[in-house]
N, C-alpha and C. Protein backbone atom coordinates (compact mmCIF):
# COMPACT_ATOMS: atom_id res chain seq x y z
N UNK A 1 27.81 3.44 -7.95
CA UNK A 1 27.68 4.73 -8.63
C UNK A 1 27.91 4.57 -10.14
N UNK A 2 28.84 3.64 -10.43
CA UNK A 2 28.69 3.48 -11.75
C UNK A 2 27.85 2.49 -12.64
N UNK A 3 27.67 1.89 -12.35
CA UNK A 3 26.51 1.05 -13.07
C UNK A 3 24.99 1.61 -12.33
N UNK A 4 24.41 2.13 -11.49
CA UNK A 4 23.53 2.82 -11.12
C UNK A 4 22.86 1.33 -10.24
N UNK A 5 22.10 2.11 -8.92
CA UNK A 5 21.74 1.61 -7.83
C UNK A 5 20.33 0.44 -8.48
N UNK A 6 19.71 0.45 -9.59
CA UNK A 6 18.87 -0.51 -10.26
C UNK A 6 19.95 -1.49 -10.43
N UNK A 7 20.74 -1.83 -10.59
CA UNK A 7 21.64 -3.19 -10.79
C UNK A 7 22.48 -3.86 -9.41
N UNK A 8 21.70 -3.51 -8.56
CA UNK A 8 22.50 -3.87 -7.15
C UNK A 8 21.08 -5.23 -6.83
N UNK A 9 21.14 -5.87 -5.90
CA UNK A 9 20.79 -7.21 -5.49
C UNK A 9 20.25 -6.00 -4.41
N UNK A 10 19.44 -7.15 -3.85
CA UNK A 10 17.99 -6.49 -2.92
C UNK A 10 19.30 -6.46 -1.57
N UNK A 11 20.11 -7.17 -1.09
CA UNK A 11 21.03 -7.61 -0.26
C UNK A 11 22.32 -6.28 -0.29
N UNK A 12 22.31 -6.19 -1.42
CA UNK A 12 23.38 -5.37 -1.83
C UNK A 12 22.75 -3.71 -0.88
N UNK A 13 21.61 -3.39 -1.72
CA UNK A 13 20.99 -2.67 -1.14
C UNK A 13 20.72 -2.20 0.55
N UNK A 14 20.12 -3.00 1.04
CA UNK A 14 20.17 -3.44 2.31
C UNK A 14 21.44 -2.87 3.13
N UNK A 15 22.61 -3.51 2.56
CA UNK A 15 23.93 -3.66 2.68
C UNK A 15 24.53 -2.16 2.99
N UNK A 16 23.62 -1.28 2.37
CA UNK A 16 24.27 -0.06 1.88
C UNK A 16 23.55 0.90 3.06
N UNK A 17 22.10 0.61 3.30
CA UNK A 17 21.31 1.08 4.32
C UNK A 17 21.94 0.77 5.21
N UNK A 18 22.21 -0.02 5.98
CA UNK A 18 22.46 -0.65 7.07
C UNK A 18 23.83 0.02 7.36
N UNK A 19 24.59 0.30 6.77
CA UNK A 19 25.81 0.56 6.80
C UNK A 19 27.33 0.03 7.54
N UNK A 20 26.81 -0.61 8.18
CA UNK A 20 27.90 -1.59 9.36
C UNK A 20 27.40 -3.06 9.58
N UNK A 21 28.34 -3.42 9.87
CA UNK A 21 28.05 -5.11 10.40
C UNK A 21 27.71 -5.18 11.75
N UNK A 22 27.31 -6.22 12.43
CA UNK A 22 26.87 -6.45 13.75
C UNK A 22 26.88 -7.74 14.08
N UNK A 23 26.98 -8.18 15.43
CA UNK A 23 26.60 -9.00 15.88
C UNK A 23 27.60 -9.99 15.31
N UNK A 24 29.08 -9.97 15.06
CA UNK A 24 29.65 -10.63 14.72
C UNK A 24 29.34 -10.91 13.08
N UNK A 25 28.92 -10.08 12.20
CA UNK A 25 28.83 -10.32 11.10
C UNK A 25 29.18 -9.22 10.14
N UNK A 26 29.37 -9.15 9.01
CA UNK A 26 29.64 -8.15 7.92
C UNK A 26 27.88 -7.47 7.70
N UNK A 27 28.36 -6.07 6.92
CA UNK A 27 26.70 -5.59 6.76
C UNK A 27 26.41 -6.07 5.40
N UNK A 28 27.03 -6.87 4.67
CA UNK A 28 26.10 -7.61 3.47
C UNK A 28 26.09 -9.19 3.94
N UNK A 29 26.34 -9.44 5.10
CA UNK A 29 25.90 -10.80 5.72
C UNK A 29 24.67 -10.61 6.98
N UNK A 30 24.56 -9.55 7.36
CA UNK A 30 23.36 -9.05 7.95
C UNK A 30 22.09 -9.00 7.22
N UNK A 31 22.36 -8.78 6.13
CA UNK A 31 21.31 -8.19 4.95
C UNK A 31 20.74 -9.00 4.53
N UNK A 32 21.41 -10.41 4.45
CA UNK A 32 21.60 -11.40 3.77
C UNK A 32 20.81 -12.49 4.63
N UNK A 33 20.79 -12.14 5.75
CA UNK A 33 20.26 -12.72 7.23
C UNK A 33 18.78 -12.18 7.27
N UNK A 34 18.52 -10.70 7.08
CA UNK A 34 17.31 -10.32 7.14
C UNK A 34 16.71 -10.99 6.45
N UNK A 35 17.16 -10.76 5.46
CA UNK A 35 16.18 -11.27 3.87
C UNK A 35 16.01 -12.48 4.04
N UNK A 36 16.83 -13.21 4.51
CA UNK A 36 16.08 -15.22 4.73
C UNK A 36 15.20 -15.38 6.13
N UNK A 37 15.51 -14.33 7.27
CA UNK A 37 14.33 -14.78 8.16
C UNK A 37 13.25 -13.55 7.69
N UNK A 38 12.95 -12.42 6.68
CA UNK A 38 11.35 -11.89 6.48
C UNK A 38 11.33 -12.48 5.41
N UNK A 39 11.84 -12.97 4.56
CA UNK A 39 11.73 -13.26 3.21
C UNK A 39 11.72 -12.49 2.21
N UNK A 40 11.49 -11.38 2.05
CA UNK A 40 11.56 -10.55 1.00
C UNK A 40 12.02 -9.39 1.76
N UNK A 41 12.62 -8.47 0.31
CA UNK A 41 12.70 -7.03 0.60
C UNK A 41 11.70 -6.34 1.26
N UNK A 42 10.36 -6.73 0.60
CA UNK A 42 9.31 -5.54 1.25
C UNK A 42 9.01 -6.06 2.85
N UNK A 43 9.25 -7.21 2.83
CA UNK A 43 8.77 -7.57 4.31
C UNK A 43 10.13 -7.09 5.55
N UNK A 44 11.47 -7.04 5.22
CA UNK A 44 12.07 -6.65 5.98
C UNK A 44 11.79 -5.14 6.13
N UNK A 45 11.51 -4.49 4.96
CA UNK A 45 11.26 -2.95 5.13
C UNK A 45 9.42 -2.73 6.22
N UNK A 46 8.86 -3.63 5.67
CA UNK A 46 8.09 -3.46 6.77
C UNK A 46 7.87 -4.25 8.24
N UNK A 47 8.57 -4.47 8.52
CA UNK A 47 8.51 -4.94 10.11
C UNK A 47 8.72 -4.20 11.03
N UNK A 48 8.62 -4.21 11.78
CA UNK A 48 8.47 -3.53 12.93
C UNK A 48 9.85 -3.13 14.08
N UNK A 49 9.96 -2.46 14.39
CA UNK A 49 11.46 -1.72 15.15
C UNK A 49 11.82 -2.77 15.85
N UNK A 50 10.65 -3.58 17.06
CA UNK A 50 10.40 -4.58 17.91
C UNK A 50 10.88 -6.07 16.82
N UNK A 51 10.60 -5.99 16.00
CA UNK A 51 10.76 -7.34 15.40
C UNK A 51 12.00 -7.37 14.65
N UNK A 52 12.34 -6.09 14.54
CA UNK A 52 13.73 -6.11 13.98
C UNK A 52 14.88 -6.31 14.81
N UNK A 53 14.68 -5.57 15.82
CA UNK A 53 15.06 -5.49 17.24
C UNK A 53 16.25 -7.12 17.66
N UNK A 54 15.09 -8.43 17.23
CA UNK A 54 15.29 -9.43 17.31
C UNK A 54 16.24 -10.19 16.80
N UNK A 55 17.20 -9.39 15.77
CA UNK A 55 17.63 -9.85 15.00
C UNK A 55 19.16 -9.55 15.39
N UNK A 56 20.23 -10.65 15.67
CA UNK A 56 21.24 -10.42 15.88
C UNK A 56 22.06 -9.23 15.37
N UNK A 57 22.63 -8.42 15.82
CA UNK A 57 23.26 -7.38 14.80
C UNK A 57 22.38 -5.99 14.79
N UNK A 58 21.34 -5.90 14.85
CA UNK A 58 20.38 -5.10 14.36
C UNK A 58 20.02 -4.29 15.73
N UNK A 59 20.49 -3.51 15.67
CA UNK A 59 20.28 -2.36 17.30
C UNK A 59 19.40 -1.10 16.53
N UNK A 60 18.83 -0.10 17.31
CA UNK A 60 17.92 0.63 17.53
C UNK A 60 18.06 1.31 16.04
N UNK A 61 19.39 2.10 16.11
CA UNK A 61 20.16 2.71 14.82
C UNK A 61 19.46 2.42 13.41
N UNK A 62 20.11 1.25 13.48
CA UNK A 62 19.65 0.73 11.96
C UNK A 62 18.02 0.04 11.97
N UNK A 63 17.28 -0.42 13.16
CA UNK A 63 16.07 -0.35 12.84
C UNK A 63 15.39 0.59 12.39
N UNK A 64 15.66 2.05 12.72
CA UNK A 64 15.48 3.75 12.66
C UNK A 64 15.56 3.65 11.23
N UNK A 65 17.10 3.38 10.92
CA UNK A 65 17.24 3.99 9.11
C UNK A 65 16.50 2.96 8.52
N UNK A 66 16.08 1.46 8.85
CA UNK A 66 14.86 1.07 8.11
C UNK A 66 13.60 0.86 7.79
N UNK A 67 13.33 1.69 9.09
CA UNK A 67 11.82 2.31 9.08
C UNK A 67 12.13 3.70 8.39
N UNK A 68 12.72 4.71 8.36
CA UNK A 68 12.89 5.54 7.14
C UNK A 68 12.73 6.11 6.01
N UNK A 69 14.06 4.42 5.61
CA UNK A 69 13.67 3.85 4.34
C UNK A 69 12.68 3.45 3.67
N UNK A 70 11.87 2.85 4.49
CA UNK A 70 9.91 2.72 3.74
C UNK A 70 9.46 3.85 4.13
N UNK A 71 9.69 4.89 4.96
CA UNK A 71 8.48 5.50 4.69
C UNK A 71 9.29 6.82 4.26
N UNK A 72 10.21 7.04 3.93
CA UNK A 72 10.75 7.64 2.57
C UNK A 72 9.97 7.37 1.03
N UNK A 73 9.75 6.29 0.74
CA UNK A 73 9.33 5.16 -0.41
C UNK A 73 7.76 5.76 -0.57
N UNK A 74 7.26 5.13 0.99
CA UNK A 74 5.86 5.92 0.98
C UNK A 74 5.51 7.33 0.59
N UNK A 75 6.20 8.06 1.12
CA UNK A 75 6.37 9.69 0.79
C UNK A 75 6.31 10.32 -0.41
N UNK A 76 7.41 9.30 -0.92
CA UNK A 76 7.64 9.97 -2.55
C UNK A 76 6.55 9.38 -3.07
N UNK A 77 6.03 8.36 -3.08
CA UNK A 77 4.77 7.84 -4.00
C UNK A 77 3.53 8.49 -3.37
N UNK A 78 2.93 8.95 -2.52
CA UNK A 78 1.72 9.86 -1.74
C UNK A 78 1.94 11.19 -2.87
N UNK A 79 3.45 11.59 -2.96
CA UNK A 79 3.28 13.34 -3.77
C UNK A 79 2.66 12.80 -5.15
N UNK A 80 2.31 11.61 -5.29
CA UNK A 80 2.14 11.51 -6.94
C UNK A 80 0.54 11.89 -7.01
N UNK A 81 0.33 11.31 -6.01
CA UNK A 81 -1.46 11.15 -5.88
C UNK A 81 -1.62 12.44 -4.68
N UNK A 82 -1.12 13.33 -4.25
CA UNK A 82 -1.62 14.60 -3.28
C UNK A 82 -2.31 15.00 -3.76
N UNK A 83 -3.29 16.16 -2.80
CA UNK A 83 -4.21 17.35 -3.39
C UNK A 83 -4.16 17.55 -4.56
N UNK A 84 -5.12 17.81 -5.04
CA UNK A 84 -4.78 19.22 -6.52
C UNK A 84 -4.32 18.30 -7.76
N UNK A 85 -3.40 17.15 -7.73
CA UNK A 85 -3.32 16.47 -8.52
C UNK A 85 -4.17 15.77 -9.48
N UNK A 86 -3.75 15.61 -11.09
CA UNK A 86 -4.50 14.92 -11.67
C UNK A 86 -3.88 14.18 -12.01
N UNK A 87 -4.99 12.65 -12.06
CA UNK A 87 -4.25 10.99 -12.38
C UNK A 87 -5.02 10.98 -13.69
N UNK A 88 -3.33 10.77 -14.54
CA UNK A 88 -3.93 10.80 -15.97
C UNK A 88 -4.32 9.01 -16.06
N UNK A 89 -3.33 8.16 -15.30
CA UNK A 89 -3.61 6.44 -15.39
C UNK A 89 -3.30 5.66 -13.78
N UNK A 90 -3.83 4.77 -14.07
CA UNK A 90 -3.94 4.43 -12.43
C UNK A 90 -2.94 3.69 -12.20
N UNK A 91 -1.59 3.55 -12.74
CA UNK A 91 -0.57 3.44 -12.04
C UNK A 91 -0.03 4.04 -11.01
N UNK A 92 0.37 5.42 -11.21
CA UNK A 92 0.99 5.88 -9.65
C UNK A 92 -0.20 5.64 -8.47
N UNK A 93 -1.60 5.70 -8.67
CA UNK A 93 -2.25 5.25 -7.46
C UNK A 93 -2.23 3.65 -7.16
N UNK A 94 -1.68 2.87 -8.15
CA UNK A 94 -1.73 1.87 -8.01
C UNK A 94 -0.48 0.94 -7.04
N UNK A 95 0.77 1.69 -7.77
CA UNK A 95 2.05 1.58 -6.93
C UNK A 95 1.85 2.59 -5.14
N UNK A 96 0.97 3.34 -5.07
CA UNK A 96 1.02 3.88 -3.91
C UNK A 96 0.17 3.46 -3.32
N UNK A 97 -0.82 2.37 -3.56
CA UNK A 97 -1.66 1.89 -2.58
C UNK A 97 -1.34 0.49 -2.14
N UNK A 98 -0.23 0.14 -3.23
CA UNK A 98 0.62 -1.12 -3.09
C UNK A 98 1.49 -0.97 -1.94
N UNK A 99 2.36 -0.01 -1.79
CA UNK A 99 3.65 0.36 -0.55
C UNK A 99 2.49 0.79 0.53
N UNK A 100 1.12 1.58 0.80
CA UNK A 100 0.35 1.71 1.88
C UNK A 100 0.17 0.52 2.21
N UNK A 101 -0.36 -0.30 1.75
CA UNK A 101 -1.53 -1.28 2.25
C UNK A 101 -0.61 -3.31 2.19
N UNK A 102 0.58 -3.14 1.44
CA UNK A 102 1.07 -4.56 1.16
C UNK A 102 0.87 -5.07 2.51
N UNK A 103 1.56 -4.52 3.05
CA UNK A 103 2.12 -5.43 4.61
C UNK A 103 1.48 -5.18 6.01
N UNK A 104 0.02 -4.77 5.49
CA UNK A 104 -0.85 -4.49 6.26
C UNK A 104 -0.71 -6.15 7.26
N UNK A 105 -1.13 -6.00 8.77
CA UNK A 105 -1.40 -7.59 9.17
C UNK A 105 -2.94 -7.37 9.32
N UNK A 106 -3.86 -6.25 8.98
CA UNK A 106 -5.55 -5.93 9.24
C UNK A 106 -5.73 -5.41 7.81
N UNK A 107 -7.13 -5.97 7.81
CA UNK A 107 -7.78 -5.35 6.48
C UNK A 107 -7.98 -3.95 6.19
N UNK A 108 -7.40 -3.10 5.56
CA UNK A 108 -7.69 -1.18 5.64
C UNK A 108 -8.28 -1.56 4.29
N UNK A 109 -10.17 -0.60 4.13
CA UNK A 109 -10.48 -0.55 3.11
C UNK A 109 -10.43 1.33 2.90
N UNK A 110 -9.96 1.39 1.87
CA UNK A 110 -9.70 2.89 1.96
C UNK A 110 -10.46 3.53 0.23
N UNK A 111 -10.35 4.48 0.39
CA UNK A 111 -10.97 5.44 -1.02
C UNK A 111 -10.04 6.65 -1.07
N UNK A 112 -9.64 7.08 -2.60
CA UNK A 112 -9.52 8.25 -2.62
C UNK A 112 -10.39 8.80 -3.91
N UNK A 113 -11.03 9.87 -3.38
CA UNK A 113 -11.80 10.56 -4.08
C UNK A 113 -11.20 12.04 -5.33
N UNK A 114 -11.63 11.96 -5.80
CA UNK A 114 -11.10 12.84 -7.21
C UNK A 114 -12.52 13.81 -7.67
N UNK A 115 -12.03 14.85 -8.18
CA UNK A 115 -13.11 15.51 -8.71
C UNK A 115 -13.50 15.18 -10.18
N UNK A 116 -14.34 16.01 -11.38
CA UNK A 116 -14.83 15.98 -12.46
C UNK A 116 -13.52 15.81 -13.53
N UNK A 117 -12.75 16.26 -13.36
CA UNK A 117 -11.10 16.42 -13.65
C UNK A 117 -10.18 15.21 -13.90
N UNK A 118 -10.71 14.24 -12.25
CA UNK A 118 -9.81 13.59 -12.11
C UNK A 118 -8.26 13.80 -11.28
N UNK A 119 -8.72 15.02 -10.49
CA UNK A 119 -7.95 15.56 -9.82
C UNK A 119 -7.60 14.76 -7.78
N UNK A 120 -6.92 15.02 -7.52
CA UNK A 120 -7.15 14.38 -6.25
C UNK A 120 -7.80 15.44 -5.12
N UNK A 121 -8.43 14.86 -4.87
CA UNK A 121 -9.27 15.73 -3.28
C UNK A 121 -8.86 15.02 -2.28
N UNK A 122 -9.10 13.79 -2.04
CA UNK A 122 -8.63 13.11 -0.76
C UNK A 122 -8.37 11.84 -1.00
N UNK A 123 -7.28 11.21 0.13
CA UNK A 123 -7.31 9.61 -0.02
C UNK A 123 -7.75 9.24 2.12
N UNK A 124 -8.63 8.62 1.85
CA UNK A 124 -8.75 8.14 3.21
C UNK A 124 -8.86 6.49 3.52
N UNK A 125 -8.22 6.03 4.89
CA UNK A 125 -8.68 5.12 5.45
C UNK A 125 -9.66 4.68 5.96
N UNK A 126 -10.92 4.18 5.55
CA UNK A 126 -12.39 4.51 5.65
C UNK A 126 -12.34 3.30 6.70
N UNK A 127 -12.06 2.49 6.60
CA UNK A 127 -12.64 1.36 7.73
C UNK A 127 -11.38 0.20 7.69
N UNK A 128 -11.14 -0.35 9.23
CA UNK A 128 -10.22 -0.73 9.63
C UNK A 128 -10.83 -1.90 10.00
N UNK A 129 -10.32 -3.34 9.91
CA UNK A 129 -10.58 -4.52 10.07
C UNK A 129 -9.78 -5.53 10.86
N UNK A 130 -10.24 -6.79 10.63
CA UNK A 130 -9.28 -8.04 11.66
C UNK A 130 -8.31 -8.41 10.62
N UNK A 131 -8.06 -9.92 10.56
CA UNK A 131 -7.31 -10.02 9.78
C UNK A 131 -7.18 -10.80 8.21
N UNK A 132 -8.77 -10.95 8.37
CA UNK A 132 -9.35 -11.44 7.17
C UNK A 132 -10.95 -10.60 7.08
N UNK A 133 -11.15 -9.53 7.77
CA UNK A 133 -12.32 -9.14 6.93
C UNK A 133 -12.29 -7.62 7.30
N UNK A 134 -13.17 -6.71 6.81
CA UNK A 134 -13.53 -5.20 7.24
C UNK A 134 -14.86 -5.48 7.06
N UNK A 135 -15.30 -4.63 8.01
CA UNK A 135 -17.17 -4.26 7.69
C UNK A 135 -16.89 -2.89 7.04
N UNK A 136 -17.37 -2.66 5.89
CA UNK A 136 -17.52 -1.86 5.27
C UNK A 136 -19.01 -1.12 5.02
N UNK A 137 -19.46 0.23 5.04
CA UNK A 137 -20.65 0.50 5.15
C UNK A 137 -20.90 1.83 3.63
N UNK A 138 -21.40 1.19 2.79
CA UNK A 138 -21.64 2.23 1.33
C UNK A 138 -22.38 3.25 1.95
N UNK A 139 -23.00 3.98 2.70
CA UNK A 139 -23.75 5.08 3.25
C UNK A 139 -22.39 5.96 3.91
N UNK A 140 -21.22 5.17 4.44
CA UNK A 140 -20.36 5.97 4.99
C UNK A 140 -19.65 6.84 3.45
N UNK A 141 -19.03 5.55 2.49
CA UNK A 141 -19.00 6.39 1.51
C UNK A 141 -19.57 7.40 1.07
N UNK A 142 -20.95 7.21 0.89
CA UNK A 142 -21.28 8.35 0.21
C UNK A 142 -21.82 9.61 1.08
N UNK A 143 -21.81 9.65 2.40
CA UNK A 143 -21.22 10.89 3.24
C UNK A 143 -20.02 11.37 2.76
N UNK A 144 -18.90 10.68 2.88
CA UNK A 144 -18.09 11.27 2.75
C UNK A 144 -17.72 11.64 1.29
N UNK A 145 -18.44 10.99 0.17
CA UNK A 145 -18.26 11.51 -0.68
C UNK A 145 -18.80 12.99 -1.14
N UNK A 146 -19.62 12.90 -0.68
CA UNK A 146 -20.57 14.48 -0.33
C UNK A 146 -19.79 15.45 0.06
N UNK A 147 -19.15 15.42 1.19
CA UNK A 147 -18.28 16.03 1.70
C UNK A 147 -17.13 16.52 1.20
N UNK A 148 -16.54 16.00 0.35
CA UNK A 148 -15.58 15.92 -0.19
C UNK A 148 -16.00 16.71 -1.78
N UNK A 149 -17.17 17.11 -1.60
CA UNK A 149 -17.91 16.64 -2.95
C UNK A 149 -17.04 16.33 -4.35
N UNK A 150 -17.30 15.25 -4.13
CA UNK A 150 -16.14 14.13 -5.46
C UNK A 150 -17.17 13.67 -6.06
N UNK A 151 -16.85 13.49 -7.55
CA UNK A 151 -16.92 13.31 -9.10
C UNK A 151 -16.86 11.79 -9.29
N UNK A 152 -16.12 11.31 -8.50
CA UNK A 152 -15.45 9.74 -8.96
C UNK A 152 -15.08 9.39 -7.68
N UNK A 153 -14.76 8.02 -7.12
CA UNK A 153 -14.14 7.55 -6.41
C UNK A 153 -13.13 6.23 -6.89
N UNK A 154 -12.03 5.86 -6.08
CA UNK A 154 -11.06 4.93 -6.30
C UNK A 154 -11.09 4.19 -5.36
N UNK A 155 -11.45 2.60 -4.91
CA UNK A 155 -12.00 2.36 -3.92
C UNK A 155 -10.39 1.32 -3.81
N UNK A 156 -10.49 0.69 -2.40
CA UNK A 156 -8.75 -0.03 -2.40
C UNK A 156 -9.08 -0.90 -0.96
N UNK A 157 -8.82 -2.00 -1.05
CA UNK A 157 -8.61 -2.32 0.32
C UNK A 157 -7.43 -3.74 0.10
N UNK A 158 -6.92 -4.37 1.17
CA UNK A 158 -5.86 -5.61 0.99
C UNK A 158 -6.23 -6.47 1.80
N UNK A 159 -5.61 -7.50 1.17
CA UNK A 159 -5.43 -9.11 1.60
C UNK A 159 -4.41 -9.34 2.54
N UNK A 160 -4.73 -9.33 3.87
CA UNK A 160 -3.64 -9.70 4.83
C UNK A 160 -2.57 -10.97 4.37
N UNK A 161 -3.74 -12.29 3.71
CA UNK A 161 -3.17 -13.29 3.18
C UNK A 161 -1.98 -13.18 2.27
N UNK A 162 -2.01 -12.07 1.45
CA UNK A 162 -1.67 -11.92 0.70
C UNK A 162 -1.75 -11.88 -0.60
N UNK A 163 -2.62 -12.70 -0.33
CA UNK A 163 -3.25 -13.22 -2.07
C UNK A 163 -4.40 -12.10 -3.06
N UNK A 164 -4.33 -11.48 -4.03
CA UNK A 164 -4.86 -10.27 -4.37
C UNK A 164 -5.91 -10.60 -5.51
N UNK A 165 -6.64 -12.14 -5.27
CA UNK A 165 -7.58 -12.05 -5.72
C UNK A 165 -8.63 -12.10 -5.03
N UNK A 166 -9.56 -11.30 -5.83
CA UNK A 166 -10.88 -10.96 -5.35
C UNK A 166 -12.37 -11.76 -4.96
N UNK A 167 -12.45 -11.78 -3.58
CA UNK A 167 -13.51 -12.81 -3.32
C UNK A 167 -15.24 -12.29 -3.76
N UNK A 168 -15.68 -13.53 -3.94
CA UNK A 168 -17.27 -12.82 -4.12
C UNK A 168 -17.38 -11.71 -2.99
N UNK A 169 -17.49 -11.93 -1.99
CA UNK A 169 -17.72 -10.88 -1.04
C UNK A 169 -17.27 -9.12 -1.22
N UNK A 170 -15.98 -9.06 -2.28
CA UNK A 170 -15.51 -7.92 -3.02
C UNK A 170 -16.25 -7.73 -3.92
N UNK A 171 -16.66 -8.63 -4.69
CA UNK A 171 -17.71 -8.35 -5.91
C UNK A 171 -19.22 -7.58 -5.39
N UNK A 172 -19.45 -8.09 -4.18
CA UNK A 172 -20.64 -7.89 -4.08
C UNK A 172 -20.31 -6.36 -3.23
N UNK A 173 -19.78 -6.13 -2.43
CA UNK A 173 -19.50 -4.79 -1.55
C UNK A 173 -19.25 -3.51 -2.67
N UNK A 174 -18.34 -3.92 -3.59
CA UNK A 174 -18.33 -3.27 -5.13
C UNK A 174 -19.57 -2.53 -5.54
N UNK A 175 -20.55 -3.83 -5.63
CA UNK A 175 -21.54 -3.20 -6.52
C UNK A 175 -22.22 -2.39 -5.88
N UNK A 176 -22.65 -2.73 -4.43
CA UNK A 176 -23.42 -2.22 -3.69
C UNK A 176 -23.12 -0.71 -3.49
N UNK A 177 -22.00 -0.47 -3.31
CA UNK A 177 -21.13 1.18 -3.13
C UNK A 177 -21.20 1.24 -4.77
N UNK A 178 -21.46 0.60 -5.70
CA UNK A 178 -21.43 1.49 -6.78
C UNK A 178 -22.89 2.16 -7.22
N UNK A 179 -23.94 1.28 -6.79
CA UNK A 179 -24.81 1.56 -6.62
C UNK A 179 -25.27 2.59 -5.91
N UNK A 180 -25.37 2.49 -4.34
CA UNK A 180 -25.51 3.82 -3.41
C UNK A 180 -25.01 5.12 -4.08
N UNK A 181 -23.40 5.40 -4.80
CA UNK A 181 -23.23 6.62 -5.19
C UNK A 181 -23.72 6.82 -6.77
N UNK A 182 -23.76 5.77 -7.48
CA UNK A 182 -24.79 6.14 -7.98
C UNK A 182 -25.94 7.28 -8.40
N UNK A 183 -26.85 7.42 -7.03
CA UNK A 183 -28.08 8.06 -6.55
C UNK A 183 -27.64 9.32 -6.25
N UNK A 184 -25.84 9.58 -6.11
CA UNK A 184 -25.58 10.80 -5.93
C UNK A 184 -24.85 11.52 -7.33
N UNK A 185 -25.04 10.53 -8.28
CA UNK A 185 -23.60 10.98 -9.74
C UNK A 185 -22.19 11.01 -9.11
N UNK A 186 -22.23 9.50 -8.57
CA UNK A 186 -20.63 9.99 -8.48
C UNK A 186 -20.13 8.28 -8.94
N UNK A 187 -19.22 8.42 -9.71
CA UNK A 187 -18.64 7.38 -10.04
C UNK A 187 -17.29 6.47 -9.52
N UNK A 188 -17.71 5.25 -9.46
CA UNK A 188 -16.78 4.44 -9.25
C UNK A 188 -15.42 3.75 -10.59
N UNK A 189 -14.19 4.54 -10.50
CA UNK A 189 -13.89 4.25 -11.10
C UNK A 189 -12.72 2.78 -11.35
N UNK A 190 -12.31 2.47 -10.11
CA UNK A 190 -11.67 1.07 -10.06
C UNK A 190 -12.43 0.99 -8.67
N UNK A 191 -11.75 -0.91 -8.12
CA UNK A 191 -11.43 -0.94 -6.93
C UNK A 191 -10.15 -1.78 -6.74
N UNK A 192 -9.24 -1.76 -6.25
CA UNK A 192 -7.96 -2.39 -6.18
C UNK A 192 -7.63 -3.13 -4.62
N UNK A 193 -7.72 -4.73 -5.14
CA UNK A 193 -7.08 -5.33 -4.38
C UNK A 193 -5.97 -5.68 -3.91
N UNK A 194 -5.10 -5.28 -2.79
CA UNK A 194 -3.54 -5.86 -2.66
C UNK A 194 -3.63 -6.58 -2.21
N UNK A 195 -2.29 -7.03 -2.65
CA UNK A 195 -1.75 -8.40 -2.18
C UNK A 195 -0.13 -8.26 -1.56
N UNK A 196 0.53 -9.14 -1.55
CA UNK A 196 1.85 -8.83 -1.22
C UNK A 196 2.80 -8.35 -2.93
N UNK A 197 2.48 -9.36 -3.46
CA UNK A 197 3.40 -8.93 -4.88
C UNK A 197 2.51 -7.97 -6.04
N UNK A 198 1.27 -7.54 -5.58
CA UNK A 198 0.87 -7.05 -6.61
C UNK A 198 -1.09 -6.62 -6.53
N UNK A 199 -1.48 -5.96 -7.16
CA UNK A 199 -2.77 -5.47 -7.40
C UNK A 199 -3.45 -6.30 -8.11
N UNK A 200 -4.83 -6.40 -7.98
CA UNK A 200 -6.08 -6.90 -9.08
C UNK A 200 -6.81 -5.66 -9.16
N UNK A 201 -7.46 -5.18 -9.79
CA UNK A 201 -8.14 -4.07 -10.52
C UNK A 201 -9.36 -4.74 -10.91
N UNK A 202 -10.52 -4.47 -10.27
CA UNK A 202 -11.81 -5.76 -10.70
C UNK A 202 -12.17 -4.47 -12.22
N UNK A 203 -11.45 -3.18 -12.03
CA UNK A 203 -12.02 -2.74 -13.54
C UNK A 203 -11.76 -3.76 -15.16
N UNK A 204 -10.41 -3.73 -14.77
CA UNK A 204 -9.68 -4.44 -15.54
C UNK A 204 -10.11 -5.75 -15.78
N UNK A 205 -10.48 -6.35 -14.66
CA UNK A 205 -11.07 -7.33 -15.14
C UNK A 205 -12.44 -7.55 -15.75
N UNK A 206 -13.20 -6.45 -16.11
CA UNK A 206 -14.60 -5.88 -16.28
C UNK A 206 -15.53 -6.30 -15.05
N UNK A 207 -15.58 -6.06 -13.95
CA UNK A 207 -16.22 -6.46 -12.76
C UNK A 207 -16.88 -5.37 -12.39
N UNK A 208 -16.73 -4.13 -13.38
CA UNK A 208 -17.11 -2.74 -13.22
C UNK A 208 -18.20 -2.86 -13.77
């Protein structure tokens, strides 16, 4: 409380969620345990009740408050980008498609659509994949962009691998959906690849 919860260790944290020890251990030696068998913070927050389950110490309880805990995280970052909203920069969609999609183990290629504004109309999960590819179909887009009738689109999908650079095969699915809406005036304004630690933006990289 006095130095504020940004200066605590990812463990520390943990420590504080968890609130008790188990399994013969303290709850910042539990924490401490998670974090070396998922390896990171975000990966213990996303695992699964079942896989947490596994973990000495770790009963139903505290799997509960750490499924929660992410999708608490998720929650607050979704109100940034809801309905009605306007994205003045593509950070908050950027950090919120990062906590959706990091720890995906299947490819989700998703869109959220915006009006003339730049306002939000919708974010959807457009097509669901294995674990290295999605079939993606630009005609579905631009139904649904119709529908929606949107101004712009934000296109997003992730790297199970992890790795958040962009293969030709992104380059080319890109153009093709930028093309198709196109024919309707509707613009593509990024597409964002995740990864585990982070986004590529093929705008940014001028791939637009």
């Amino acid at each position: 409380m006095a130095n504020g919860a940004d200066n605590l260790s990812d463990a520390d944290l943990l420590c504080i969620l968890i609130g008790s020890g188990g399994g013969g251990m303290s709850a910042l030696e539990l924490a401490q345990d998670l974090l070396l068998r998922f390896g990171s913070l975000s990966r213990v927050l996303a695992a699964t009740p079942r896989e947490l389950a596994k973990v000495r110490g770790i009963g139903a309880a505290k799997a509960a408050l750490l499924a929660a805990a992410r999708e608490c995280c998720t929650r607050a970052l979704k109100e940034k980008i809801a309905a009605g909203r306007r994205l003045h920069n593509s950070a908050d969609s950027e950090r919120f498609l990062l906590a959706r999609l990091r720890d995906r183990r299947y490819e989700t290629f998703c869109c959220l659509f915006l009006d003339c504004r730049n306002r939000v109309l919708a974010f959807e999960e457009v097509f669901h994949g294995t674990l290295d590819s999605a079939m993606v179909y630009p005609r579905e887009i631009v139904r649904r962009s119709m529908e929606r009738n949107a101004a712009a689109v934000i296109l997003a999908h992730n790297h199970p691998s992890g790795v958040a650079e962009p293969s030709q095969a992104d380059h080319l699915i890109t153009q093709r959906i930028r093309k198709a809406l196109d024919l309707i005036d509707v613009r593509v304004l990024d597409h964002f690849i995740v990864g585990h630690d982070g986004c590529t933006s093929l705008a940014r990289l001028g791939a637009l």
